[in-house]
C-alpha atoms as a PDB file:
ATOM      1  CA  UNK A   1       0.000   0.000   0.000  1.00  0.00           C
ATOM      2  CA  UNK A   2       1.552   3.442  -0.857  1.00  0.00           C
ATOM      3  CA  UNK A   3       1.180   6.331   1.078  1.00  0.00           C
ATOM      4  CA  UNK A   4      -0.290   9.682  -1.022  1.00  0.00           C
ATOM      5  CA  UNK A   5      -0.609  12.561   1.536  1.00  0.00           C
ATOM      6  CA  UNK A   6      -2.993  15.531   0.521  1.00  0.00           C
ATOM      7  CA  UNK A   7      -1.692  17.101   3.304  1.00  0.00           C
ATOM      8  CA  UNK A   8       0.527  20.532   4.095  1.00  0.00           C
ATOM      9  CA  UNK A   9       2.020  19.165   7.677  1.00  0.00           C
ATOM     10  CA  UNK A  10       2.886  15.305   6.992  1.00  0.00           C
ATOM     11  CA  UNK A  11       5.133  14.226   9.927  1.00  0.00           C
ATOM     12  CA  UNK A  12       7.522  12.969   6.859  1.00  0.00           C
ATOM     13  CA  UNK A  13       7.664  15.686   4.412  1.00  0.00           C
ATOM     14  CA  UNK A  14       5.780  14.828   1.696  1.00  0.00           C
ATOM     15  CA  UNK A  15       2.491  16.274   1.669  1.00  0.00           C
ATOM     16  CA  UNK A  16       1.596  17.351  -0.900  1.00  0.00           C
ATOM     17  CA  UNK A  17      -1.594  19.385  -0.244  1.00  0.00           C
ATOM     18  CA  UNK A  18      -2.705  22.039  -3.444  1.00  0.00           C
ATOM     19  CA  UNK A  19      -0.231  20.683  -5.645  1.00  0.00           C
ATOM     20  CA  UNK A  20      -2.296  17.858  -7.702  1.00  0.00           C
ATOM     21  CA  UNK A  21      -0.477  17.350 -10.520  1.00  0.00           C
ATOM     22  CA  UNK A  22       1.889  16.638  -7.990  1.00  0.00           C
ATOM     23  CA  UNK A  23       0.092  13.793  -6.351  1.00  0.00           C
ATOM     24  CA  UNK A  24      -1.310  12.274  -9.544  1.00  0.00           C
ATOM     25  CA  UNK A  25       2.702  12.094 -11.120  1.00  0.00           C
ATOM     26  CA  UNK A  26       3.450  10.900  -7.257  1.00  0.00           C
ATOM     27  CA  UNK A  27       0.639   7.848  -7.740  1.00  0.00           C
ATOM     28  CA  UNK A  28       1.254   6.813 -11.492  1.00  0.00           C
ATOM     29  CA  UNK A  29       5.311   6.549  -9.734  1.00  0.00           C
ATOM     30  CA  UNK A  30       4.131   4.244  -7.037  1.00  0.00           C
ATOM     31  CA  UNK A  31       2.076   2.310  -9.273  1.00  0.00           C
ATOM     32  CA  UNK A  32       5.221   1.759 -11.610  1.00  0.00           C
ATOM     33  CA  UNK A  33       7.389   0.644  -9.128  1.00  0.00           C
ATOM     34  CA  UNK A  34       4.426  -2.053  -7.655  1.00  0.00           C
ATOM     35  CA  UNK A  35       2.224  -0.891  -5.045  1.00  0.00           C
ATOM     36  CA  UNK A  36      -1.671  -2.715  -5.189  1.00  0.00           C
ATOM     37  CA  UNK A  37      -3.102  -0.373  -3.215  1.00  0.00           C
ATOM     38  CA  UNK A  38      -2.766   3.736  -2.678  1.00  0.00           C
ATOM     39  CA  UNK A  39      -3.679   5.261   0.618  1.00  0.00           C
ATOM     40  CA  UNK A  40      -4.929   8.684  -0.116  1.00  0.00           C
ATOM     41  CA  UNK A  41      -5.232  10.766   2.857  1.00  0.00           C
ATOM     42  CA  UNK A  42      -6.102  14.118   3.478  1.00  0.00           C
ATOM     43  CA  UNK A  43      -5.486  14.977   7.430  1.00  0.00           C
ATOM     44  CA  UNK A  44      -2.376  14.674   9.075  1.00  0.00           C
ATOM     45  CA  UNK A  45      -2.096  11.346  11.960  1.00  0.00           C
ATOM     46  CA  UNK A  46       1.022  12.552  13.865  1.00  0.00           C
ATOM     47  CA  UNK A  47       0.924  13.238  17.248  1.00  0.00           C
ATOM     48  CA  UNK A  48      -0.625  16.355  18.255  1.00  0.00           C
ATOM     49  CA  UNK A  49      -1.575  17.295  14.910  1.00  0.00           C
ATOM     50  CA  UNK A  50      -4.263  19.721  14.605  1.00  0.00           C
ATOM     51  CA  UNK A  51      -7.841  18.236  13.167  1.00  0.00           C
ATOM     52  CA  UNK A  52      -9.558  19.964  10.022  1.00  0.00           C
ATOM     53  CA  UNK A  53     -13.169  20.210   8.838  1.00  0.00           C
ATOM     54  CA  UNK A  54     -14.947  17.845   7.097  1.00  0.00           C
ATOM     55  CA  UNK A  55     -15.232  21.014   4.099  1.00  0.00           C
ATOM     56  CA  UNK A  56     -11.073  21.388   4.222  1.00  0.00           C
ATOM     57  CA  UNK A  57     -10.479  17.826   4.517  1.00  0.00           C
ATOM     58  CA  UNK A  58     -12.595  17.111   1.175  1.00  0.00           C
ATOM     59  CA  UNK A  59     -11.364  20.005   0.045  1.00  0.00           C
ATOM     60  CA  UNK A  60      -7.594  18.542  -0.167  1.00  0.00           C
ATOM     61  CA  UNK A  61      -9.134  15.328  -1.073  1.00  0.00           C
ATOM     62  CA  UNK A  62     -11.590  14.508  -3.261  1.00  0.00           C
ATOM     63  CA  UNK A  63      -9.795  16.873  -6.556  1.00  0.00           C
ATOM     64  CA  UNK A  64      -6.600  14.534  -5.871  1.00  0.00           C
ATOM     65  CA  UNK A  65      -8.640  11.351  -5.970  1.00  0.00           C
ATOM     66  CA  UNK A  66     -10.862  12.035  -9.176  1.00  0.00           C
ATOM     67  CA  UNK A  67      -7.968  12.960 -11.424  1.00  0.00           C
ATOM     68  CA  UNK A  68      -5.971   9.843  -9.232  1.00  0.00           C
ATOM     69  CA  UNK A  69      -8.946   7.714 -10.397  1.00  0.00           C
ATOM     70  CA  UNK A  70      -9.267   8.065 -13.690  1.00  0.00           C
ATOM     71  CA  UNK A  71      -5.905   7.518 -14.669  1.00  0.00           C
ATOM     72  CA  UNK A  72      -4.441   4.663 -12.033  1.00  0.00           C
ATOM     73  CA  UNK A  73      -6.124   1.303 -12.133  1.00  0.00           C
ATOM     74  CA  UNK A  74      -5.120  -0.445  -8.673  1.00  0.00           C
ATOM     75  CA  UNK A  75      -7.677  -0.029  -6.045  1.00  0.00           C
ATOM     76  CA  UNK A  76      -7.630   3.190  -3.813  1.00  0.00           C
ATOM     77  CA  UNK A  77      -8.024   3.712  -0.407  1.00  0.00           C
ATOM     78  CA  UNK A  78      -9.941   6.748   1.607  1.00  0.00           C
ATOM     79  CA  UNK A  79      -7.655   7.465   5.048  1.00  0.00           C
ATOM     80  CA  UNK A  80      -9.925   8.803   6.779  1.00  0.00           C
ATOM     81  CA  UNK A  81     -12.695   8.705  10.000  1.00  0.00           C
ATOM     82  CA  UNK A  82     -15.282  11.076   8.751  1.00  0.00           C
ATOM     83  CA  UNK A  83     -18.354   9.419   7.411  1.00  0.00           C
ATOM     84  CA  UNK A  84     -19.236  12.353   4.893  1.00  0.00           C
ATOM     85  CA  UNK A  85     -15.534  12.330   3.740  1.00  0.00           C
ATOM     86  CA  UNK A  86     -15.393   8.863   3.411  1.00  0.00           C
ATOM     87  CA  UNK A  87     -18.866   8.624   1.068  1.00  0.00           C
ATOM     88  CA  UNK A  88     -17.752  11.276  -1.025  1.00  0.00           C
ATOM     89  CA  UNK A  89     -14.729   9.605  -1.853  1.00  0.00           C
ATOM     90  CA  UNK A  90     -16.336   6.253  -2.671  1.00  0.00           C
ATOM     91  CA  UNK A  91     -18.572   8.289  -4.961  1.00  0.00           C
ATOM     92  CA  UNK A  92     -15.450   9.681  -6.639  1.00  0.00           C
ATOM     93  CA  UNK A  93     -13.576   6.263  -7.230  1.00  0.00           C
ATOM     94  CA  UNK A  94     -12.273   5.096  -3.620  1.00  0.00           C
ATOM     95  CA  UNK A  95     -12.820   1.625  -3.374  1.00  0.00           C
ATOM     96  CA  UNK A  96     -11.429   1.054   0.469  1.00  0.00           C
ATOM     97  CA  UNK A  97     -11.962   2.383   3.894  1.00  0.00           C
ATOM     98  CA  UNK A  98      -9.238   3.122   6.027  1.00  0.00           C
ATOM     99  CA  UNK A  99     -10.561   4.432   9.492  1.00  0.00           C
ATOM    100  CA  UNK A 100      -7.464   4.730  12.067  1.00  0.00           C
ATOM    101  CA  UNK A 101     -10.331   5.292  14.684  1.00  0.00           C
ATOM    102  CA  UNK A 102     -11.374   1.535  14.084  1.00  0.00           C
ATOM    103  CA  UNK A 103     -15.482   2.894  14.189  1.00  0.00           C
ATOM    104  CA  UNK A 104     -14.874   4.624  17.748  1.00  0.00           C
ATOM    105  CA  UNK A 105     -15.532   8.179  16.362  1.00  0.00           C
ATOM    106  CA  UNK A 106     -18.400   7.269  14.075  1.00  0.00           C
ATOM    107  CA  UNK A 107     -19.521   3.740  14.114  1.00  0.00           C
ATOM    108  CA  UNK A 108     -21.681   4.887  10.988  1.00  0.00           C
ATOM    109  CA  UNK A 109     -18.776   3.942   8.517  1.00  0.00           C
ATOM    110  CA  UNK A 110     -19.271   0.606   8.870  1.00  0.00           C
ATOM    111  CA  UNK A 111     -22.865   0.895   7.707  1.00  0.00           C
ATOM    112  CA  UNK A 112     -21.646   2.911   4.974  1.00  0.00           C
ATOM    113  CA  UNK A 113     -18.999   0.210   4.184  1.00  0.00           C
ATOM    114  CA  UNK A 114     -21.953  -2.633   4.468  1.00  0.00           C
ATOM    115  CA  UNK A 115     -23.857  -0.363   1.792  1.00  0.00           C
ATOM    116  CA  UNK A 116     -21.263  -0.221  -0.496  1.00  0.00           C
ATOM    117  CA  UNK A 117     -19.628  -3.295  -0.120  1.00  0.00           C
ATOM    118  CA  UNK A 118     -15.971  -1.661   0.322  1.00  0.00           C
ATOM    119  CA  UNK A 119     -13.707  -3.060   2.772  1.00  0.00           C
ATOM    120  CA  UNK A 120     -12.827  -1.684   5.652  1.00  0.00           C
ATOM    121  CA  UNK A 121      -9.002  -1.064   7.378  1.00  0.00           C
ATOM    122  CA  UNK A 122      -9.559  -1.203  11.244  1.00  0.00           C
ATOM    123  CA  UNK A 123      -6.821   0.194  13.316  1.00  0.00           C
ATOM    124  CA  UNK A 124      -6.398   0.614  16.808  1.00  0.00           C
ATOM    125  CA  UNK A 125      -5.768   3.563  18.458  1.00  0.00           C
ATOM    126  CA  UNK A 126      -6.278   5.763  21.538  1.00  0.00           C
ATOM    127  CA  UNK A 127      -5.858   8.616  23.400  1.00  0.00           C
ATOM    128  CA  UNK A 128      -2.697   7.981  25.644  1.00  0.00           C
ATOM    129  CA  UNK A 129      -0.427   4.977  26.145  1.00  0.00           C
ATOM    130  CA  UNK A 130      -1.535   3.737  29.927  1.00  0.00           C
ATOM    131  CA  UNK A 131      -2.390   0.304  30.000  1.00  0.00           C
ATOM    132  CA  UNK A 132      -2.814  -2.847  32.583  1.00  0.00           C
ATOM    133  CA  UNK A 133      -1.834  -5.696  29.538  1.00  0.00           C
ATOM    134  CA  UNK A 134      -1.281  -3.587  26.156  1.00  0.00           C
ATOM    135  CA  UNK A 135      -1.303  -6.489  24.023  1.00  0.00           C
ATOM    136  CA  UNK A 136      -4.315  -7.861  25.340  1.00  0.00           C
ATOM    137  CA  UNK A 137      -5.676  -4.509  25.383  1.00  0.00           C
ATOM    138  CA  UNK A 138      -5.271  -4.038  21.639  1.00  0.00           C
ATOM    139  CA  UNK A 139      -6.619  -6.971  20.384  1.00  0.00           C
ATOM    140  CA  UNK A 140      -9.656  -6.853  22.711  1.00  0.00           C
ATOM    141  CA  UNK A 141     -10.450  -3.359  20.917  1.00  0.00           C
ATOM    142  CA  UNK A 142      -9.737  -4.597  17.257  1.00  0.00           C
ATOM    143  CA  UNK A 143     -12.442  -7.517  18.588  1.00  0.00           C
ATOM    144  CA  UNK A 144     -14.853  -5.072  19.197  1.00  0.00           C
ATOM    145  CA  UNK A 145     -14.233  -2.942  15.926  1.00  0.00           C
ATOM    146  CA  UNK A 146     -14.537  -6.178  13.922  1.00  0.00           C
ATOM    147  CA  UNK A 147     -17.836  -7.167  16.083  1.00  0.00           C
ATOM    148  CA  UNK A 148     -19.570  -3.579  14.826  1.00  0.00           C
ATOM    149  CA  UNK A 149     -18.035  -3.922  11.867  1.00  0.00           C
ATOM    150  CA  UNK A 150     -20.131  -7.236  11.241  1.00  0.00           C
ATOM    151  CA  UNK A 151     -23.172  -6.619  12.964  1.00  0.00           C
ATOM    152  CA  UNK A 152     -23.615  -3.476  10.544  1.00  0.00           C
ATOM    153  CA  UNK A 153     -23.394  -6.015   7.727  1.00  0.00           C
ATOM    154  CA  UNK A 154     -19.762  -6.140   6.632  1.00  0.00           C
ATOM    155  CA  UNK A 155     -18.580  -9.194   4.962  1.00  0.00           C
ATOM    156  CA  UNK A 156     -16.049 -10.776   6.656  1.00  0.00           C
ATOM    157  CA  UNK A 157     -13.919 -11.026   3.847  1.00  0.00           C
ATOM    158  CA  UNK A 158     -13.967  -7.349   3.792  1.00  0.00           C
ATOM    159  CA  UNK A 159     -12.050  -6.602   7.077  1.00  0.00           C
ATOM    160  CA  UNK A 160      -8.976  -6.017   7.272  1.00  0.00           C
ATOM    161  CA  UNK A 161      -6.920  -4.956  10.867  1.00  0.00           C
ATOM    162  CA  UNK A 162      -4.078  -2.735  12.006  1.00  0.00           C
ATOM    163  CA  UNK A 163      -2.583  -2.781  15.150  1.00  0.00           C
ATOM    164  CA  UNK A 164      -1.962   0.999  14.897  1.00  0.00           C
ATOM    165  CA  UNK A 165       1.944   1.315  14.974  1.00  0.00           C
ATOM    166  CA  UNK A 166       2.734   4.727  16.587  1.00  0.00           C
ATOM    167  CA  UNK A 167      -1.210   5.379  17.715  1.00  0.00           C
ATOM    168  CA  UNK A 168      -1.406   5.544  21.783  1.00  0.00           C
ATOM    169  CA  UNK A 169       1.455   3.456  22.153  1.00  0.00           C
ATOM    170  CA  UNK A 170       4.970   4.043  23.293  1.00  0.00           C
ATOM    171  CA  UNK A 171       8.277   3.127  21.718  1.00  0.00           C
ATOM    172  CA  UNK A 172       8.313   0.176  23.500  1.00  0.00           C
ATOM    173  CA  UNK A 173       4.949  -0.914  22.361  1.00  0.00           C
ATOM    174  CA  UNK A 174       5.250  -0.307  18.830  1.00  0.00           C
ATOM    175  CA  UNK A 175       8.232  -2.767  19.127  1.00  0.00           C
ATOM    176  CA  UNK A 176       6.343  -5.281  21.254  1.00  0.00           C
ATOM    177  CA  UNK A 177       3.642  -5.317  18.905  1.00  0.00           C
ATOM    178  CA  UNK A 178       6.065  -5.747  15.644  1.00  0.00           C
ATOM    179  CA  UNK A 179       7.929  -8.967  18.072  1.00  0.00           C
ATOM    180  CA  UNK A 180       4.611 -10.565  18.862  1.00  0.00           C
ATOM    181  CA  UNK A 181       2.495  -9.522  15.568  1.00  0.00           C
ATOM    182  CA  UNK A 182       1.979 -12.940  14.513  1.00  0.00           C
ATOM    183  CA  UNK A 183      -0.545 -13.069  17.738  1.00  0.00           C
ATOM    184  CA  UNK A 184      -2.891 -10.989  15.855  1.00  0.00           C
ATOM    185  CA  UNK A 185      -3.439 -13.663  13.387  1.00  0.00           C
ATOM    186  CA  UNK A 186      -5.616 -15.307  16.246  1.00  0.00           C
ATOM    187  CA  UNK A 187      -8.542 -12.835  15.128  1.00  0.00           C
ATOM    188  CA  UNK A 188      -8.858 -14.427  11.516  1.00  0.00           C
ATOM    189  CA  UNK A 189      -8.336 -11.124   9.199  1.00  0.00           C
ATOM    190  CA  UNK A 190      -5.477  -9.788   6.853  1.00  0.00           C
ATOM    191  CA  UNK A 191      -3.277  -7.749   8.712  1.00  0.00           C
ATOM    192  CA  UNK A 192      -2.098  -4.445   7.640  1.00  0.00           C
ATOM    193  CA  UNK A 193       1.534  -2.862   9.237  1.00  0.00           C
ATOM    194  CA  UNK A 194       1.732   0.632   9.038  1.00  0.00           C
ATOM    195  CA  UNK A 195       4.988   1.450  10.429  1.00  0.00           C
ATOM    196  CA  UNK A 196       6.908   3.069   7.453  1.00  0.00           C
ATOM    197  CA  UNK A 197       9.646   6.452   8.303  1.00  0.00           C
ATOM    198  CA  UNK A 198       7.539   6.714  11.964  1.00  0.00           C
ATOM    199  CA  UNK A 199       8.912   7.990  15.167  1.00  0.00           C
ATOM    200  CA  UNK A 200       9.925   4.834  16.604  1.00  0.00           C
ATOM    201  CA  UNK A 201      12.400   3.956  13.773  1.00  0.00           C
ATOM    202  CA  UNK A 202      13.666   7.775  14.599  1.00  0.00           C
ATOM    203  CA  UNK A 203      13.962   7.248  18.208  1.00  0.00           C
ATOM    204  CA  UNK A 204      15.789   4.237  17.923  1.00  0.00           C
ATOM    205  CA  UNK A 205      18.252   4.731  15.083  1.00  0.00           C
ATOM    206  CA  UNK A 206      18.697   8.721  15.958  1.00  0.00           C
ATOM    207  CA  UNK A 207      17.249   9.771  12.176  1.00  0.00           C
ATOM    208  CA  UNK A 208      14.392  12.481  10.826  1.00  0.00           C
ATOM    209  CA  UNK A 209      12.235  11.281   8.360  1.00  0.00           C
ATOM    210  CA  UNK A 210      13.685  10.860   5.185  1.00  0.00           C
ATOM    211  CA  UNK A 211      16.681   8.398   6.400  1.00  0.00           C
ATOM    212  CA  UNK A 212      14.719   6.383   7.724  1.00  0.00           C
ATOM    213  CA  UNK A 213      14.503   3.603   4.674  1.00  0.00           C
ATOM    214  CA  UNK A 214      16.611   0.890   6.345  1.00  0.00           C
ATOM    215  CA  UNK A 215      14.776   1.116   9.609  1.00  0.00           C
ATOM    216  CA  UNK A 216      11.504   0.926   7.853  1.00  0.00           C
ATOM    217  CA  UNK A 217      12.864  -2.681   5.847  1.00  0.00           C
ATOM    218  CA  UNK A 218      13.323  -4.379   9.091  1.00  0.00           C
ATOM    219  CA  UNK A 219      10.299  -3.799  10.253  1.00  0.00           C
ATOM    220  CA  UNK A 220       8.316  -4.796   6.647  1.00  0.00           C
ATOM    221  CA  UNK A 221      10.749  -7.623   6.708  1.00  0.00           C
ATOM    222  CA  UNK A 222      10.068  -8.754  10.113  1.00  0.00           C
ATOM    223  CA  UNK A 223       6.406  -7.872   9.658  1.00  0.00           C
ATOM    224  CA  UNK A 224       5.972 -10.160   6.842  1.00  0.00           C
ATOM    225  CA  UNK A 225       7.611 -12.617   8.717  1.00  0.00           C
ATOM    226  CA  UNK A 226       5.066 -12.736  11.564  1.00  0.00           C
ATOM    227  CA  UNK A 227       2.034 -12.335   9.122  1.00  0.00           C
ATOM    228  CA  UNK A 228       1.372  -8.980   8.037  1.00  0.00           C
ATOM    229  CA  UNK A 229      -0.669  -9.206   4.399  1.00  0.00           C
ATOM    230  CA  UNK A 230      -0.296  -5.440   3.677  1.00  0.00           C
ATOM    231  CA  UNK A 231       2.333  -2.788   4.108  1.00  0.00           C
ATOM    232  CA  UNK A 232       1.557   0.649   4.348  1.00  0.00           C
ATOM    233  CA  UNK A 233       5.019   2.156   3.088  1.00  0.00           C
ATOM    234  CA  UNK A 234       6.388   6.015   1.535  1.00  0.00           C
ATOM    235  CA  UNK A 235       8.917   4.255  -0.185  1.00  0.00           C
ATOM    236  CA  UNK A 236       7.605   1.513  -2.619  1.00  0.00           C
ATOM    237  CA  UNK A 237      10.370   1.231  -4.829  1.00  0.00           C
ATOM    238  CA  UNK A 238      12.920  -0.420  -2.097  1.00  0.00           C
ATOM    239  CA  UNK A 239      10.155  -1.750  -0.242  1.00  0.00           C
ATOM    240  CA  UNK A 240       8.928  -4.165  -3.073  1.00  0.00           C
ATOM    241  CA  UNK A 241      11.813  -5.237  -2.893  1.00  0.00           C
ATOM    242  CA  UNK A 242      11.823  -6.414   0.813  1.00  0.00           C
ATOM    243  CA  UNK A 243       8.808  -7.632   0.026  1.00  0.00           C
ATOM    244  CA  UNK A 244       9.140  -9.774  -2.539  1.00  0.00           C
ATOM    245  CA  UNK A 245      12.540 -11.045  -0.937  1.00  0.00           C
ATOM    246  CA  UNK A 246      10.770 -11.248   2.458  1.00  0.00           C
ATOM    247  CA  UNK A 247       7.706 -13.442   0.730  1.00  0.00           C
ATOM    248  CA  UNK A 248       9.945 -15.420  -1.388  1.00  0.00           C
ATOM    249  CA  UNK A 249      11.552 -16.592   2.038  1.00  0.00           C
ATOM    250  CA  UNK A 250       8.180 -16.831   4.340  1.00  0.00           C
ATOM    251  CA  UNK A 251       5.605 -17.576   1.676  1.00  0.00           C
ATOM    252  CA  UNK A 252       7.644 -19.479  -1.143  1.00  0.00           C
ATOM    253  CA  UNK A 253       8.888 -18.037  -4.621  1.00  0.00           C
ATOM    254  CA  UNK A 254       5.866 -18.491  -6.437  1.00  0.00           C
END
């Protein structure tokens, strides 16, 4: 999955908010070099980052996505927790859901998902990093995301889950849930791994942003090996290429 931010304050320095031409060049490169999925996004997830509108947030998106649309043909996905934002964009071409809320700040997407038969990304996240048994504590809330998820009508087939690398967790979470990711597999759904240029690989390696490549193939490496089906990534060039090395190892050549 490759990461197109509509955004002007990206924690990774490539938003690329009023410049469309920008973003569409910026998609037809990712789909060159391999991605199956693009993540089109249009407000910024890093920590304290300020919310927008549901008006500025289509504003930034939906332009980006109907020129994106007509011109790319892998499936795209809608980043975003907004119902209204989210319908628009399946009306302009989105095909996928990707709610980093996981339905806790509108449980309506899920009917809206249901409706249109699009699947849904469910991450976890929360306010803060305090808790009794994190693990335990994360996959009890992706249960109950997946449990509204179905009792609004979603297929099964059409969930998807994300852990939430870098959402209410601490260093040492993130790299607790990358060591014991294959745990997730318990809940029966593809598993997404989001954890491309973010914090944690800065913290630990002492790096901004845009050096953080090698740090980001370890953990799609090591991902894949404990089960991750999707990899949210910036950098899909070199990261095909861990993934296809990784797979070839884990899941066989072919």
């Amino acid at each position: 999955m490759g990461i197109l931010n509509v955004t002007p304050d990206s924690f990774s320095g490539d938003g690329l908010d009023g410049r469309p031409e920008e973003a569409l060049a910026r998609a037809k490169e990712m789909v060159a070099q391999g991605a199956d999925i693009l993540d089109i996004g249009g407000e910024s997830t890093r920590p304290r980052a300020a919310s927008v509108s549901v008006e500025e947030e289509l504003r930034r998106v939906i332009p980006v996505l109907k020129q994106v649309a007509k011109e790319i043909s892998i499936p795209i996905s809608i980043d975003t927790y907004k119902l209204e934002v989210a319908r628009q964009a399946l009306d302009c071409g989105a095909s996928i859901i990707n709610d980093v809320w996981g339905l806790k700040e509108d449980i309506k997407l899920a009917a809206l998902a249901a409706e249109r038969r699009a699947p849904i990304i469910l991450m976890h996240n929360q306010k803060g990093a305090i808790y009794t048994n994190m693990m335990a504590e994360v996959l009890d809330s992706l249960r109950w995301s997946v449990a509204r998820a179905r009792e609004a009508g979603v297929s099964p087939e059409n969930i998807v889950i994300d852990p939430g690398i870098g959402f209410g967790k601490t260093v040492e979470h993130n790299l607790e849930i990358i060591r014991r990711l294959d745990e997730f597999l318990v809940l029966g759904y593809p598993l997404l791994l989001g954890t491309s240029r973010k914090s944690t690989i800065g913290k630990i390696l002492d790096l901004p942003p845009d050096q953080r490549l090698e740090g980001t193939a370890a953990t799609v490496a090591i991902g894949i090996a404990k089960g991750a089906d999707v990899v949210r990534v910036h950098d899909v060039g070199p990261m095909m290429r861990v993934v296809r090395m990784s797979d070839a190892i884990v899941r066989g050549r072919r």
